[in-house]
C-alpha atoms as a PDB file:
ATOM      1  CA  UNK A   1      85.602-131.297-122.783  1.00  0.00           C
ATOM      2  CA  UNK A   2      83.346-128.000-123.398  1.00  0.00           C
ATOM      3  CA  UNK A   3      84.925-124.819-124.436  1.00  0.00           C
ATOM      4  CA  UNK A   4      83.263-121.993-123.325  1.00  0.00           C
ATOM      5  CA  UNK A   5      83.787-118.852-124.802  1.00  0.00           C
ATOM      6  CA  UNK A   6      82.805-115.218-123.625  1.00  0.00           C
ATOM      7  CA  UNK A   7      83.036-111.675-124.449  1.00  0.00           C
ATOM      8  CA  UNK A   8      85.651-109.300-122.436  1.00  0.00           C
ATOM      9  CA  UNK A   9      84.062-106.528-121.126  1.00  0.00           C
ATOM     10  CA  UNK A  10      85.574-104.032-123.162  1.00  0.00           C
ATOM     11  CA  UNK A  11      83.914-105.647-126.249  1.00  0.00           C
ATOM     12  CA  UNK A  12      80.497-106.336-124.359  1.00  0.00           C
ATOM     13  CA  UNK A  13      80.758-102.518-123.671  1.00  0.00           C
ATOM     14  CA  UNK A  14      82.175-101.397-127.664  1.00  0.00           C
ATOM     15  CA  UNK A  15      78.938-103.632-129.359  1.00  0.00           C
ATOM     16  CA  UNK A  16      76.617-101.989-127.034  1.00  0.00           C
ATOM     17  CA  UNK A  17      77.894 -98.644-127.620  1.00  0.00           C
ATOM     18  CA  UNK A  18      77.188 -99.439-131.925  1.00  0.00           C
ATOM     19  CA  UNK A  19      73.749-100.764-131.078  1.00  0.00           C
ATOM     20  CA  UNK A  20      72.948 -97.743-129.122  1.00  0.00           C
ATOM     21  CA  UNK A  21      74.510 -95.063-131.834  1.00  0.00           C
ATOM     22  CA  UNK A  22      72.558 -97.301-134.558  1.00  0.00           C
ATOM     23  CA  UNK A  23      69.194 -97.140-132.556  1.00  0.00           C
ATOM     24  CA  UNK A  24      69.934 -93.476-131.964  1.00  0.00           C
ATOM     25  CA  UNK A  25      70.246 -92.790-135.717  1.00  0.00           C
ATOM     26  CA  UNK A  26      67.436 -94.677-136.581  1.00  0.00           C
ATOM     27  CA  UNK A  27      65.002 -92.758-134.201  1.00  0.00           C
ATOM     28  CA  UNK A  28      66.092 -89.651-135.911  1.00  0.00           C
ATOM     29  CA  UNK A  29      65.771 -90.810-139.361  1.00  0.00           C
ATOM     30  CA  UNK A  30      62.625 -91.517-138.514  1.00  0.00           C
ATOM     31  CA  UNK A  31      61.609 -88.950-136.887  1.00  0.00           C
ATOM     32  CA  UNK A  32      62.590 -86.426-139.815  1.00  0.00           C
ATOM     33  CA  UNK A  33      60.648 -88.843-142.022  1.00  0.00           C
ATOM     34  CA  UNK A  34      57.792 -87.891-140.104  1.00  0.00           C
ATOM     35  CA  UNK A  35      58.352 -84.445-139.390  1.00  0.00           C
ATOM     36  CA  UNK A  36      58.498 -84.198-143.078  1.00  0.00           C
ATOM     37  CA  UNK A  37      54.893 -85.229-143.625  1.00  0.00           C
ATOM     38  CA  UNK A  38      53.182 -83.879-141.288  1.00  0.00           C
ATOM     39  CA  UNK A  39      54.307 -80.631-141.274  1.00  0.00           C
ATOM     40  CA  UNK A  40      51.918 -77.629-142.983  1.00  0.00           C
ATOM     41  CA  UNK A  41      54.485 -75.855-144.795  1.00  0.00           C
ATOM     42  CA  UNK A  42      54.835 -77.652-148.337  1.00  0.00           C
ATOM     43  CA  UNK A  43      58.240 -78.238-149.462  1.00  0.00           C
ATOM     44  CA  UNK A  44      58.173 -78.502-153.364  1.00  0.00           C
ATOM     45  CA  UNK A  45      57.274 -74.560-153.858  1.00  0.00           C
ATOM     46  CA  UNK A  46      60.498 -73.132-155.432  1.00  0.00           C
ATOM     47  CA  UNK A  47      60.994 -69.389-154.563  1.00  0.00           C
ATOM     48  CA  UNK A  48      62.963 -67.367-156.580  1.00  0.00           C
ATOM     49  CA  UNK A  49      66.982 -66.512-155.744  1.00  0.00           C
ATOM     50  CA  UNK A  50      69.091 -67.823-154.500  1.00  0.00           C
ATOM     51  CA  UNK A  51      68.985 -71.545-153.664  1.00  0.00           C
ATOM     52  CA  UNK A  52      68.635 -72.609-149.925  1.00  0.00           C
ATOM     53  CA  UNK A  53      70.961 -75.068-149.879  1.00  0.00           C
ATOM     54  CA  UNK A  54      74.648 -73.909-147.847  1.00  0.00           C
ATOM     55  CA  UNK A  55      77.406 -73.560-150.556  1.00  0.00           C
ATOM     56  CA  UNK A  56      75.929 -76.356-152.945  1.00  0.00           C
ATOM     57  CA  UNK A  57      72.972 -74.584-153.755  1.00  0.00           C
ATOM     58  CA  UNK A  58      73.694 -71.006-154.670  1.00  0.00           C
ATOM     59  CA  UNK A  59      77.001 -72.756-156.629  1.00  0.00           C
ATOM     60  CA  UNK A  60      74.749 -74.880-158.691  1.00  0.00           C
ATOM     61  CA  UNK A  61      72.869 -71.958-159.773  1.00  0.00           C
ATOM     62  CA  UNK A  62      75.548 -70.158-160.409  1.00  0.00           C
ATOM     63  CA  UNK A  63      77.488 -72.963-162.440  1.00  0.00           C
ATOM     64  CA  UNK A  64      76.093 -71.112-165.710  1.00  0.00           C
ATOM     65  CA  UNK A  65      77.723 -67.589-164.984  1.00  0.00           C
ATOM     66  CA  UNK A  66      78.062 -66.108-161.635  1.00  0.00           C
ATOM     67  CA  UNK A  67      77.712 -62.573-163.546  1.00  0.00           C
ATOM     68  CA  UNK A  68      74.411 -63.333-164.776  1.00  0.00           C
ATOM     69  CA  UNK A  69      73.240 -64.878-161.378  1.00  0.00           C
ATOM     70  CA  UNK A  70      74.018 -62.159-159.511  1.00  0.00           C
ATOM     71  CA  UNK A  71      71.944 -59.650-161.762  1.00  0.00           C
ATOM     72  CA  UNK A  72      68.901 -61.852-161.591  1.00  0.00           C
ATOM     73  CA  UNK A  73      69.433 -62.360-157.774  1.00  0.00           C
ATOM     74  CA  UNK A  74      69.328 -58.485-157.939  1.00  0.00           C
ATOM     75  CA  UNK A  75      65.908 -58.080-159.858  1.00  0.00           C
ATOM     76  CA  UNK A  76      64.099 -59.725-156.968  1.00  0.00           C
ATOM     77  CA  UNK A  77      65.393 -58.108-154.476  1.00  0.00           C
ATOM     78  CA  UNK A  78      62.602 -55.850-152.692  1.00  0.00           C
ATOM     79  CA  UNK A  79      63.919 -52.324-152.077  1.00  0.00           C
ATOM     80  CA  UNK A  80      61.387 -50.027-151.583  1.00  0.00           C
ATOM     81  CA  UNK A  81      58.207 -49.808-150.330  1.00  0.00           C
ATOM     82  CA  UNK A  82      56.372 -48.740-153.829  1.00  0.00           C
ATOM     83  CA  UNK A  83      57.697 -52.425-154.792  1.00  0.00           C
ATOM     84  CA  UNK A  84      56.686 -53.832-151.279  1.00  0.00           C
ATOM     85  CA  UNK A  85      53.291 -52.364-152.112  1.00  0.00           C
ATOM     86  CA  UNK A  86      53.194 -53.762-155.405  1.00  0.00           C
ATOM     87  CA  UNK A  87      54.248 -56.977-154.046  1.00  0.00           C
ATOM     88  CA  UNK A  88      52.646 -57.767-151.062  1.00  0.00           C
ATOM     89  CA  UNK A  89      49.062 -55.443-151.220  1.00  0.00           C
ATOM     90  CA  UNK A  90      48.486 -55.600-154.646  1.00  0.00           C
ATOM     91  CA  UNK A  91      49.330 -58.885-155.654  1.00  0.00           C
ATOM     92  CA  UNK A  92      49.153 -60.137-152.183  1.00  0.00           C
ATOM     93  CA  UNK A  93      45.150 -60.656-152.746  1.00  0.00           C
ATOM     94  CA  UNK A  94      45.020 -61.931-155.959  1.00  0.00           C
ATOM     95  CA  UNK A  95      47.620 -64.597-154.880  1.00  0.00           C
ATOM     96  CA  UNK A  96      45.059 -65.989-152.425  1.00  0.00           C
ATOM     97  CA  UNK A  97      42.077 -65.445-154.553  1.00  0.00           C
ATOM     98  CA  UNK A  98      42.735 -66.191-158.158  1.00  0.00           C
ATOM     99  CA  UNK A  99      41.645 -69.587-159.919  1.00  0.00           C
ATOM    100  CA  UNK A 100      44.211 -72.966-159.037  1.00  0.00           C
ATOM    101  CA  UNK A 101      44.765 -73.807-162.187  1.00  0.00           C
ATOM    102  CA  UNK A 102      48.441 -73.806-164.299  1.00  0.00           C
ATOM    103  CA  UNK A 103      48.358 -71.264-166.767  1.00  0.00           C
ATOM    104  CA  UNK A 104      46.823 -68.323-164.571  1.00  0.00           C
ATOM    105  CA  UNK A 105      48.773 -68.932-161.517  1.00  0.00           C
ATOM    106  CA  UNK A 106      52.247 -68.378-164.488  1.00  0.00           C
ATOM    107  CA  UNK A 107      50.356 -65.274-165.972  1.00  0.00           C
ATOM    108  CA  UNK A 108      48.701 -63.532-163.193  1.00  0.00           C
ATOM    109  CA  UNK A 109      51.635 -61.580-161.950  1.00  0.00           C
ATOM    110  CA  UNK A 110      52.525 -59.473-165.188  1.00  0.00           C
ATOM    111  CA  UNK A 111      49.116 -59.040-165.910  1.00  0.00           C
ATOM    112  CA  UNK A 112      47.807 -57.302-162.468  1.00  0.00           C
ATOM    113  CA  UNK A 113      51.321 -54.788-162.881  1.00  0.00           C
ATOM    114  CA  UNK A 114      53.491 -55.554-165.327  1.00  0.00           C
ATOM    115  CA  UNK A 115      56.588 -53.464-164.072  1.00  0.00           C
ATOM    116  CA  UNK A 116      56.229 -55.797-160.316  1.00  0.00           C
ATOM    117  CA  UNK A 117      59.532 -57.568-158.966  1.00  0.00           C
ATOM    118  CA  UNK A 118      59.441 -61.145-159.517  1.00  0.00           C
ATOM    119  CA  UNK A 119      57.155 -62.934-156.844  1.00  0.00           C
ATOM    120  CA  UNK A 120      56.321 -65.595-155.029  1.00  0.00           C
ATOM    121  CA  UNK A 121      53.815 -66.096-157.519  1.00  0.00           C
ATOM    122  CA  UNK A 122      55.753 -66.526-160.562  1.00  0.00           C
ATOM    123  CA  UNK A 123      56.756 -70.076-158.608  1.00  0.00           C
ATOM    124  CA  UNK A 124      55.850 -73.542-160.599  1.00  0.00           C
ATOM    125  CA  UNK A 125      52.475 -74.605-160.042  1.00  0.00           C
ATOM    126  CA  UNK A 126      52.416 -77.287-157.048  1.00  0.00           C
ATOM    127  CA  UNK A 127      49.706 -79.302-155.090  1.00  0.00           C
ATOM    128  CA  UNK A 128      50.089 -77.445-151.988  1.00  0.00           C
ATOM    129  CA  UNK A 129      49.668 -74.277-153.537  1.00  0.00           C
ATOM    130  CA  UNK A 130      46.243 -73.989-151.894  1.00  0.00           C
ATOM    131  CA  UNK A 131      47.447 -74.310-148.541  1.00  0.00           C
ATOM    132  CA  UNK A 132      50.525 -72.442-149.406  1.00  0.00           C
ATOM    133  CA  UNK A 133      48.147 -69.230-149.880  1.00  0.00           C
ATOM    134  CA  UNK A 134      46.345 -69.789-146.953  1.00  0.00           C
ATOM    135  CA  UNK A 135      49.798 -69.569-144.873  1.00  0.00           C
ATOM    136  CA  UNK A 136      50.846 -66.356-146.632  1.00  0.00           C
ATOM    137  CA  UNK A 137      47.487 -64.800-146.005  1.00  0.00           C
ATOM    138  CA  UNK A 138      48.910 -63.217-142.533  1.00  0.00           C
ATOM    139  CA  UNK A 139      52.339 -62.410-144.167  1.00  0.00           C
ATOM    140  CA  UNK A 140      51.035 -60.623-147.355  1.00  0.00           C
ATOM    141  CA  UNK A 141      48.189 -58.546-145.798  1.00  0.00           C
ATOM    142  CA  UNK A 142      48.329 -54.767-145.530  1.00  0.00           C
ATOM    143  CA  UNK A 143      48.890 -54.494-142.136  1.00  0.00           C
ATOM    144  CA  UNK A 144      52.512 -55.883-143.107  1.00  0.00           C
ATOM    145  CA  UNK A 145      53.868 -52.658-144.991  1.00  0.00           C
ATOM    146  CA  UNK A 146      55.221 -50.348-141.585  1.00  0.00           C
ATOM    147  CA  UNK A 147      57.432 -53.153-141.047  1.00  0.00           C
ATOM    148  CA  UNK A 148      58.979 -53.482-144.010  1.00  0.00           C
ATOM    149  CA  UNK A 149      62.592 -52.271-143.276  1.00  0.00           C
ATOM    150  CA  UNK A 150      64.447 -49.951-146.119  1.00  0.00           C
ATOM    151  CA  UNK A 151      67.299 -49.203-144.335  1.00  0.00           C
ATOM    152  CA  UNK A 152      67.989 -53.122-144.588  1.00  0.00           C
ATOM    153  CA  UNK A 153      66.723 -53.803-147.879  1.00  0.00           C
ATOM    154  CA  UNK A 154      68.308 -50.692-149.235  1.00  0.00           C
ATOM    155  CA  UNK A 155      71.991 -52.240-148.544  1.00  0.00           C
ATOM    156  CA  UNK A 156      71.520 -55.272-149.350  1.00  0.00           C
ATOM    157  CA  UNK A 157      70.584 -54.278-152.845  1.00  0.00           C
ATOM    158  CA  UNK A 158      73.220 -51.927-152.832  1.00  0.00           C
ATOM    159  CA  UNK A 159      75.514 -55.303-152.120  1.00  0.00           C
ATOM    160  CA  UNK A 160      74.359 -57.571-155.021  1.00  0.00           C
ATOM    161  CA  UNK A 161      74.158 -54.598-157.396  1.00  0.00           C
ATOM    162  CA  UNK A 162      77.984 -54.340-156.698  1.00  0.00           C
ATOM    163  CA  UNK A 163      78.810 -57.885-156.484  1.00  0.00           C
ATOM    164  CA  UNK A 164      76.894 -58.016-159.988  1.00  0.00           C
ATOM    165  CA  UNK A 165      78.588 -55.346-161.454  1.00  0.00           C
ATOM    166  CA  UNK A 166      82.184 -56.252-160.768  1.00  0.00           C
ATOM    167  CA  UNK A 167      81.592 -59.937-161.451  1.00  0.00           C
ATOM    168  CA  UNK A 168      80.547 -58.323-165.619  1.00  0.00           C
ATOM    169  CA  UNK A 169      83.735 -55.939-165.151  1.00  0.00           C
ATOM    170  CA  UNK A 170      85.712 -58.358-163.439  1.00  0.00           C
ATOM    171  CA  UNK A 171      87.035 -56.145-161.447  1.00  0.00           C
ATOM    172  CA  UNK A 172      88.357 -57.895-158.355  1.00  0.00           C
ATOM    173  CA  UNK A 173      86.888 -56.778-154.884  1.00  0.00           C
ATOM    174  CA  UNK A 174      87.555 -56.683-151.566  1.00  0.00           C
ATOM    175  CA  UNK A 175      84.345 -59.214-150.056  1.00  0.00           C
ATOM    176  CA  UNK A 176      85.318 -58.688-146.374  1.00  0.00           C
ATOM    177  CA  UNK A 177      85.111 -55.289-146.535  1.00  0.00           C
ATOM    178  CA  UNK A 178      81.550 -54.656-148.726  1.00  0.00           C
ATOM    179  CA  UNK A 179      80.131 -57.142-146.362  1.00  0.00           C
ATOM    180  CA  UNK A 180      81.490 -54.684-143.146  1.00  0.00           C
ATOM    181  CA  UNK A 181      79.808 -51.657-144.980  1.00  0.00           C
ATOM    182  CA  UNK A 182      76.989 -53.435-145.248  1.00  0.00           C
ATOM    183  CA  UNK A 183      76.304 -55.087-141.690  1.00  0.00           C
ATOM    184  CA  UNK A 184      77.719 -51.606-139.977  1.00  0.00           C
ATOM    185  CA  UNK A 185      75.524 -49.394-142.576  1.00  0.00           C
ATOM    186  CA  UNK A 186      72.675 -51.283-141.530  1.00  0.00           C
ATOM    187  CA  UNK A 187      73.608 -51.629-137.962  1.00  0.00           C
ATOM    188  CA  UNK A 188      74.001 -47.564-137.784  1.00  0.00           C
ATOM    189  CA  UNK A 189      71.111 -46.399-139.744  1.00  0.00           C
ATOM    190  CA  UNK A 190      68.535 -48.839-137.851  1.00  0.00           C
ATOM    191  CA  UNK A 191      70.005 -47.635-134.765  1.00  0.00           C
ATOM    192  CA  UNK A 192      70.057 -43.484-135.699  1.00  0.00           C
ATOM    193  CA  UNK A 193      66.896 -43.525-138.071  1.00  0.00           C
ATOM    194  CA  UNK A 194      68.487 -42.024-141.031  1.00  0.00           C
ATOM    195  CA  UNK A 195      70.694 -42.844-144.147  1.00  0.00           C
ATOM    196  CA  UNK A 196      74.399 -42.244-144.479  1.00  0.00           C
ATOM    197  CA  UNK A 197      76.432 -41.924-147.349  1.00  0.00           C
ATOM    198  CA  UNK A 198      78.863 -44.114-148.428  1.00  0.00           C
ATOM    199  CA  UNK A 199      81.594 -42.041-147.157  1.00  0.00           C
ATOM    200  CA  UNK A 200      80.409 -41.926-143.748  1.00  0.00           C
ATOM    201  CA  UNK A 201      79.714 -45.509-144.043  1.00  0.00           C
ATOM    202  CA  UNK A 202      83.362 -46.526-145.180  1.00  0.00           C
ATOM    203  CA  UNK A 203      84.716 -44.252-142.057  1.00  0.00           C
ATOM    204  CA  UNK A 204      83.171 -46.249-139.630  1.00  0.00           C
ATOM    205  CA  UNK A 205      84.122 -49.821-141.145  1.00  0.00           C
ATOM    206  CA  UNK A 206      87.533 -49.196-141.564  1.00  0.00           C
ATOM    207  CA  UNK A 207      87.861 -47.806-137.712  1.00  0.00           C
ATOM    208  CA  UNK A 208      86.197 -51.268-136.481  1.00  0.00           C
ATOM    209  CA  UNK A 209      88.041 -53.258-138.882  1.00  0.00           C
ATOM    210  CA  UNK A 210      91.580 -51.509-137.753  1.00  0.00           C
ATOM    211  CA  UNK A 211      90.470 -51.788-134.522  1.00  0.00           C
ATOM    212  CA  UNK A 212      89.568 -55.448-134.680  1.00  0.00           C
ATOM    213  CA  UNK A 213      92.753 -56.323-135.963  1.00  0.00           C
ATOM    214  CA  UNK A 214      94.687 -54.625-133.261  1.00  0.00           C
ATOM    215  CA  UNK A 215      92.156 -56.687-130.121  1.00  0.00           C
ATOM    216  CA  UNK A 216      92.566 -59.807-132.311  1.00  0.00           C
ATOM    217  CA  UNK A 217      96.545 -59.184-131.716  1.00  0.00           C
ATOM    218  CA  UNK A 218      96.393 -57.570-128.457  1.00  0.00           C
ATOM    219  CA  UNK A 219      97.676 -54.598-130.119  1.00  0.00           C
ATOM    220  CA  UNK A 220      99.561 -52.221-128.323  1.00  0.00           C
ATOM    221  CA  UNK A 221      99.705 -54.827-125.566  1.00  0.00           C
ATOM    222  CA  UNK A 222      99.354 -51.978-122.887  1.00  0.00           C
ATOM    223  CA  UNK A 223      96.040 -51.528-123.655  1.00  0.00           C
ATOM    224  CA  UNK A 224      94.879 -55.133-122.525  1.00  0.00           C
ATOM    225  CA  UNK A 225      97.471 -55.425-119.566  1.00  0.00           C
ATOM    226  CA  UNK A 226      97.984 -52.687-116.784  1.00  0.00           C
ATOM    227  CA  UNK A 227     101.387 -54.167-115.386  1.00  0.00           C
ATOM    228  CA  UNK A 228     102.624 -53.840-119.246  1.00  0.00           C
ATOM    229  CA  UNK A 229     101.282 -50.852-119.230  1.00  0.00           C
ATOM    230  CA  UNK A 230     103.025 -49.397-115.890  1.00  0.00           C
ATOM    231  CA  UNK A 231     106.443 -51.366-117.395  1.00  0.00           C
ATOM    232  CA  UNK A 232     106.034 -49.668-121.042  1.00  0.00           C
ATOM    233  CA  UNK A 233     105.992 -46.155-119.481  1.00  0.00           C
ATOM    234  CA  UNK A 234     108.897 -46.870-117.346  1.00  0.00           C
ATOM    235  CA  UNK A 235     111.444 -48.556-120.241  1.00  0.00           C
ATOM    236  CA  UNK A 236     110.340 -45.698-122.670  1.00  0.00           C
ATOM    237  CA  UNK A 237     111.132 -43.025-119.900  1.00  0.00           C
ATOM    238  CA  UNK A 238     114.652 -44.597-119.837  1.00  0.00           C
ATOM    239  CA  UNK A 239     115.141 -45.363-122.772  1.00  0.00           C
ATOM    240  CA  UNK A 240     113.876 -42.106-125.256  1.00  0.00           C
ATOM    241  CA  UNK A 241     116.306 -40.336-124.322  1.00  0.00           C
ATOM    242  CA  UNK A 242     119.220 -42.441-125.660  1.00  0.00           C
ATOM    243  CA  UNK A 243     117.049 -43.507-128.673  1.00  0.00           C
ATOM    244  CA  UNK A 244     119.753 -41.950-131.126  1.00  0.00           C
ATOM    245  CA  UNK A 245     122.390 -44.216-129.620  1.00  0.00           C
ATOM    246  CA  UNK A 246     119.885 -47.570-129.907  1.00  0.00           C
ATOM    247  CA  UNK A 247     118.989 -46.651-133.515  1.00  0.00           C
ATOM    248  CA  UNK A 248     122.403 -47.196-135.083  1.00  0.00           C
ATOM    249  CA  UNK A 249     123.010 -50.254-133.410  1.00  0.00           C
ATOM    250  CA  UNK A 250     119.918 -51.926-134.361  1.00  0.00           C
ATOM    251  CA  UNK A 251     118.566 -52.124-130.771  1.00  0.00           C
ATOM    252  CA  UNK A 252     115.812 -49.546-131.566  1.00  0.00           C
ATOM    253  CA  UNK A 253     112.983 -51.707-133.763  1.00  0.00           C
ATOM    254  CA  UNK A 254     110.881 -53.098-130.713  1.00  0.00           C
ATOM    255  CA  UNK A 255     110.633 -49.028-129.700  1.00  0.00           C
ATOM    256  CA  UNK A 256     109.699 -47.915-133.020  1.00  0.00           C
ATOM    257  CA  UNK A 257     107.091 -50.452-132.690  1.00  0.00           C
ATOM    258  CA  UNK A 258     105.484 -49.553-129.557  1.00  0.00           C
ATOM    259  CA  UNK A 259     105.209 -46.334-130.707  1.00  0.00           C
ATOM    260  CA  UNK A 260     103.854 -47.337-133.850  1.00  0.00           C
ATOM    261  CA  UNK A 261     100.901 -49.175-132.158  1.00  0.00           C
ATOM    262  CA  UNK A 262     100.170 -46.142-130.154  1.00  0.00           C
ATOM    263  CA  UNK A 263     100.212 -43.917-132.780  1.00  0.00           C
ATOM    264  CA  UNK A 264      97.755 -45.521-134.686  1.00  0.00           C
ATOM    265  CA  UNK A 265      95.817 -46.215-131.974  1.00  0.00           C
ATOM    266  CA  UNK A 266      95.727 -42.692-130.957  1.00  0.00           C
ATOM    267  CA  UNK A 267      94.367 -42.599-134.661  1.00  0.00           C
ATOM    268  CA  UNK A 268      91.853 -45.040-134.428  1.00  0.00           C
ATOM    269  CA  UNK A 269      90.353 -43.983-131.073  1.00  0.00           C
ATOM    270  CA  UNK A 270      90.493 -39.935-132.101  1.00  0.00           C
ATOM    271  CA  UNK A 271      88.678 -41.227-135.236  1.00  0.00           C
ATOM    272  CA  UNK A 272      86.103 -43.167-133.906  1.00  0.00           C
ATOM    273  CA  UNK A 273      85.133 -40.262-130.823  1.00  0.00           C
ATOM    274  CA  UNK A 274      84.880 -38.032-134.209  1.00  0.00           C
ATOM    275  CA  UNK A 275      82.419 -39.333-136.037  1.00  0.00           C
ATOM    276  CA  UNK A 276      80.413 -40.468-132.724  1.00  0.00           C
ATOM    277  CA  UNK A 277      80.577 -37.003-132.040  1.00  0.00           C
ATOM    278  CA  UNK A 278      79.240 -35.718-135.278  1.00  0.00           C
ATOM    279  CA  UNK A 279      76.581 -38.734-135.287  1.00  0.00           C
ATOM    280  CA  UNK A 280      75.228 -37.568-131.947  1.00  0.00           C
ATOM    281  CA  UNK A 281      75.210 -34.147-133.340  1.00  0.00           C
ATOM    282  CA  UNK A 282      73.032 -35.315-136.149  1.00  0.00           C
ATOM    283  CA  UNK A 283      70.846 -37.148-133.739  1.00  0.00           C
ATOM    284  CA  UNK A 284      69.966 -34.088-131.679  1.00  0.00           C
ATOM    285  CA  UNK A 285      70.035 -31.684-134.340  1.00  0.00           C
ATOM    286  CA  UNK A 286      66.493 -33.777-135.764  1.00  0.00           C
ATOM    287  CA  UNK A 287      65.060 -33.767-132.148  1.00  0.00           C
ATOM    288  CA  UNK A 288      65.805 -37.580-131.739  1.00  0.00           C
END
């Protein structure tokens, strides 16, 4: 008497469903395998900073002392255009031009300027460094420097130059809020053409912040929601009146808190019209 034996079609369906994930997987192993050697950009040139990697990378490096990586993270930062000249005109040529062999390519660098930010050239000697030149012949010409952008660069090096100098302090700092100085300051001096002070700066992050918090918490709720609104205006008219009375019996805390919201949104929104005003005041006042 044969036996015969067969597959459900739930498993028939569950094995094909592996094969097809494990043939998928495959195909894209292989094709980064071969992305990876054909491509024209070499990938053993180590640039100096930070490491690439996300997280790993940048804490390896800074395993030894986050202090002292943070200062040397500042040193090669670009941020101004006498160093952009130095960097990219001046030694821009004699990157692509001078002699492939070890001890030049280390050397070259001091030699052509010896007060230069750290460079692309100061990298360990690789195979591909030929072609490597040839890509950053377009990058590193002269034709590069108007787009060089200071207001960037300029608060960015403001932002490791602070990180670096509280991590030696240790001085504990608020990260959230140098990073919103940083992305607003160079958000509003892209957008207006000029550099503002830190004061100014600070304003204008602490108004979006505030104001942030309050739309992340639909804060007053009024704002967000007309019939609330319409409702708000009608319990307060009833109720202010006869606040004295609510207070001592406890029944008052959900009015303080409306008006709470309002009041500092009143704050926020006067706040924020101010300095827009005085921004646009600016603007016109240099024929923008």
């Amino acid at each position: 008497m044969e036996t015969q034996t067969s597959l459900s079609p739930l498993a028939t369906l569950t094995t094909s469903s592996y094969a097809g994930l494990f043939l998928l997987f495959a195909c894209l192993v292989l094709l980064y395998v071969s992305t990876d050697l054909i491509t024209l950009a070499p990938r053993n040139v180590n640039l100096t900073g930070p490491v690439g990697l996300p997280l790993l990378g940048n804490l390896f490096q800074m395993r030894a002392g986050h202090a002292r990586a943070l200062a040397h993270w500042a040193e090669v930062i670009i941020n101004t255009y006498a160093d952009v000249n130095k960097t990219l005109i001046q030694q821009g040529a004699a990157f692509q031009s001078r002699p492939e062999f070890k001890l030049w390519h280390g050397v070259f660098t001091k030699a052509l300027d010896p007060d230069a930010p750290t460079t692309i050239g100061t990298t360990k000697f690789s195979e591909k460094i030929g072609k490597y030149r040839r890509l950053l012949t377009a990058p590193t010409s002269a034709a590069r420097l108007p787009t060089f952008n200071h207001f960037a660069a300029r608060r960015y090096f403001r932002l490791v130059n602070l990180l670096s100098d509280s991590a030696k302090a240790g001085v504990a700092q608020d990260l959230g809020f140098h990073f919103w100085t940083t992305t607003i300051g160079i958000g509003a001096e892209n957008l207006f053409g000029k550099r503002f002070d830190d004061d100014v700066i600070r304003l204008v992050s602490e108004v979006n912040i505030k104001t942030f918090r309050q739309r992340s918490l639909a804060t007053p709720v009024h704002d967000y929601i007309p019939l609330v609104a319409a409702a708000e205006r009608l319990v307060l008219a009833a109720a202010s009146p006869i606040h004295f009375i609510l207070r001592p019996l406890g029944w008052s805390s959900w009015l303080d808190s409306i008006h709470e919201a309002e009041t500092l949104a009143r704050e926020l929104r006067d706040a924020e019209i101010a300095y827009c005003e005085k921004l646009l005041v600016d603007l016109h006042a240099r024929g923008v």
